[in-house]
C-alpha atoms as a PDB file:
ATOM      1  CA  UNK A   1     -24.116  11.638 -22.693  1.00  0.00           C
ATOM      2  CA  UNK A   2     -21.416   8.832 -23.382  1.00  0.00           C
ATOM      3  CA  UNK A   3     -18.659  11.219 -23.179  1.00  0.00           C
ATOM      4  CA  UNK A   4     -20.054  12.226 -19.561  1.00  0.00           C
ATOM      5  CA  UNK A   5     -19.911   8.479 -18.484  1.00  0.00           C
ATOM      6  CA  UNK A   6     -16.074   7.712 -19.603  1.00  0.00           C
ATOM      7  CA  UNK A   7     -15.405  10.987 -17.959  1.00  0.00           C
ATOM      8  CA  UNK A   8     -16.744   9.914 -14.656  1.00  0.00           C
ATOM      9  CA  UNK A   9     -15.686   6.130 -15.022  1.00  0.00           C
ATOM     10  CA  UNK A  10     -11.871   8.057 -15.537  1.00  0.00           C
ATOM     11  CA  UNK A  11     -12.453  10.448 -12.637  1.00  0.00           C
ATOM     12  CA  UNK A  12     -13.788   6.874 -10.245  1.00  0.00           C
ATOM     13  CA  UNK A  13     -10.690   5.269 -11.220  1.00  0.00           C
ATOM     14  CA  UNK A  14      -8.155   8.018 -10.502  1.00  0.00           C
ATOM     15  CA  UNK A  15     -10.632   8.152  -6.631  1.00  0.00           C
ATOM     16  CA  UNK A  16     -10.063   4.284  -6.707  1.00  0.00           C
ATOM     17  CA  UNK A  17      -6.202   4.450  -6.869  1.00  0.00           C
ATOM     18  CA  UNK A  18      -6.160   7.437  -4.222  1.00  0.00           C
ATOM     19  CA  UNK A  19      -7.573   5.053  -1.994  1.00  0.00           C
ATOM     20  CA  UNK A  20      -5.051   2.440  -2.660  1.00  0.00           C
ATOM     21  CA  UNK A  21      -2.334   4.395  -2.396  1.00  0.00           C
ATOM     22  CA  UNK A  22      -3.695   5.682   0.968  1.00  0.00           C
ATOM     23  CA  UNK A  23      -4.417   2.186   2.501  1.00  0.00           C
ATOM     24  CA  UNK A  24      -1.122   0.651   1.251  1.00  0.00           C
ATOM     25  CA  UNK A  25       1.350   3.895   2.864  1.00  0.00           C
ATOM     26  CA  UNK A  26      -0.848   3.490   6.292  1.00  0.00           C
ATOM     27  CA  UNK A  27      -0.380  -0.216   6.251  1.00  0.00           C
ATOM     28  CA  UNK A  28       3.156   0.109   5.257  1.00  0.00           C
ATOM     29  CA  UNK A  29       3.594   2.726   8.097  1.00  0.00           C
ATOM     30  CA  UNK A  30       1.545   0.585  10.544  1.00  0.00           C
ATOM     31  CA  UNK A  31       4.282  -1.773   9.863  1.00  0.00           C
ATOM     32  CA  UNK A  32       7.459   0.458  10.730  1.00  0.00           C
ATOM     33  CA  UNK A  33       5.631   1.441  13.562  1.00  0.00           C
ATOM     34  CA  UNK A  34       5.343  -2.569  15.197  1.00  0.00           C
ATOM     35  CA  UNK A  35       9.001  -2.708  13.403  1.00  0.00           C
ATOM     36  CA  UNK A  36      10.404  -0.556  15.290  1.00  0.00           C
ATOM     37  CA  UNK A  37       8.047  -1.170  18.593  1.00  0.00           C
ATOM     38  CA  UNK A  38       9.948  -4.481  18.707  1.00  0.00           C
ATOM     39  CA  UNK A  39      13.387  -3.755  17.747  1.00  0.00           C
ATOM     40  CA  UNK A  40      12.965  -1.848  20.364  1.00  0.00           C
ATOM     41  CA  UNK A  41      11.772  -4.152  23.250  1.00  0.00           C
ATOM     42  CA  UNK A  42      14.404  -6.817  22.028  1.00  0.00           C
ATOM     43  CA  UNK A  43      17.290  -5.090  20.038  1.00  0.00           C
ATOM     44  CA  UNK A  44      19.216  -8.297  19.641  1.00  0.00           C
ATOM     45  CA  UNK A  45      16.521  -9.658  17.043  1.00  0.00           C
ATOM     46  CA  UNK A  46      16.331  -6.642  14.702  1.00  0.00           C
ATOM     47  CA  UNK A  47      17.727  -8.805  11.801  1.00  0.00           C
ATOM     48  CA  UNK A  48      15.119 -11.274  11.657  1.00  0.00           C
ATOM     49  CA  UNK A  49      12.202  -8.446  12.290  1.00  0.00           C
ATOM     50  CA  UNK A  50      13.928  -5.864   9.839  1.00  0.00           C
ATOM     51  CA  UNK A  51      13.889  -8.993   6.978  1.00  0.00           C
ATOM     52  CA  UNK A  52      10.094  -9.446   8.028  1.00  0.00           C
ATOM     53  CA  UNK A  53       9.064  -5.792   7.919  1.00  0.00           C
ATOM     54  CA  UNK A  54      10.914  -5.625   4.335  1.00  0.00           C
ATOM     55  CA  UNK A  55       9.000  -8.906   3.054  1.00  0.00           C
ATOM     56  CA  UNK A  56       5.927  -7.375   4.559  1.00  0.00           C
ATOM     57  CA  UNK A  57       6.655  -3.764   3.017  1.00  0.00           C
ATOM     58  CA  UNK A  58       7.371  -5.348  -0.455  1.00  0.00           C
ATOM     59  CA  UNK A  59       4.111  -7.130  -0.690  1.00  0.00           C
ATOM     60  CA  UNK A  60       1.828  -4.368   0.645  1.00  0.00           C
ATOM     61  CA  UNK A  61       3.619  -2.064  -2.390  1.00  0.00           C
ATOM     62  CA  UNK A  62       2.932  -5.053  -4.331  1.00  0.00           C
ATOM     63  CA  UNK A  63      -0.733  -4.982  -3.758  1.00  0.00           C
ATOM     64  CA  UNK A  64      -0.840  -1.323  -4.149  1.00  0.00           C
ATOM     65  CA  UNK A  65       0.488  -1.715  -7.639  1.00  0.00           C
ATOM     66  CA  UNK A  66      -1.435  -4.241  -8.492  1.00  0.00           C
ATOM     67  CA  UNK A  67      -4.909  -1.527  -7.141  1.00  0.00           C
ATOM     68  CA  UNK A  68      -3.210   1.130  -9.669  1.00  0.00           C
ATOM     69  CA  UNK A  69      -2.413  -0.952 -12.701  1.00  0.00           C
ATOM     70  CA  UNK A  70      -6.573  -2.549 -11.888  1.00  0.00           C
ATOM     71  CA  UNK A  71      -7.709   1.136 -11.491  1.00  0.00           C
ATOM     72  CA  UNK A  72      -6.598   2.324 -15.098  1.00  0.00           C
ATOM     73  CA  UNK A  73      -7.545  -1.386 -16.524  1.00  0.00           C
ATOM     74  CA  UNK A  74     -11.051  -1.173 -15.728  1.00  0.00           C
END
């Protein structure tokens, strides 16, 4: 009986960080997609929105590590 619940507590944590991962590459898309959405209405600011999509992308990954390293913790 115990070895059935670490089994499935192993098998809710691998679901848990397939759900992060999801949510964190559909965010980070979402992203690109208003990224390039407005380098594309005003071309002669893509600097200052490529630096904010990267500081954006970086901290989405960053919360999406943070989901995997929390769904093999717990």
């Amino acid at each position: 009986m115990e070895n059935e619940l670490i089994t499935s507590a192993v098998d809710l944590s691998v679901v848990g960080f397939g759900l992060i991962t999801v949510g964190a590459s559909f965010s980070i898309a979402l992203t690109a997609f208003g990224a390039v959405q407005s380098i594309a209405r005003q071309p002669e600011m893509q600097s200052r929105i490529f630096t904010v999509f990267i500081m954006a992308a970086a901290m989405i990954e960053a919360l999406g590590l943070l989901g995997f390293v929390l769904a093999f913790v717990s």
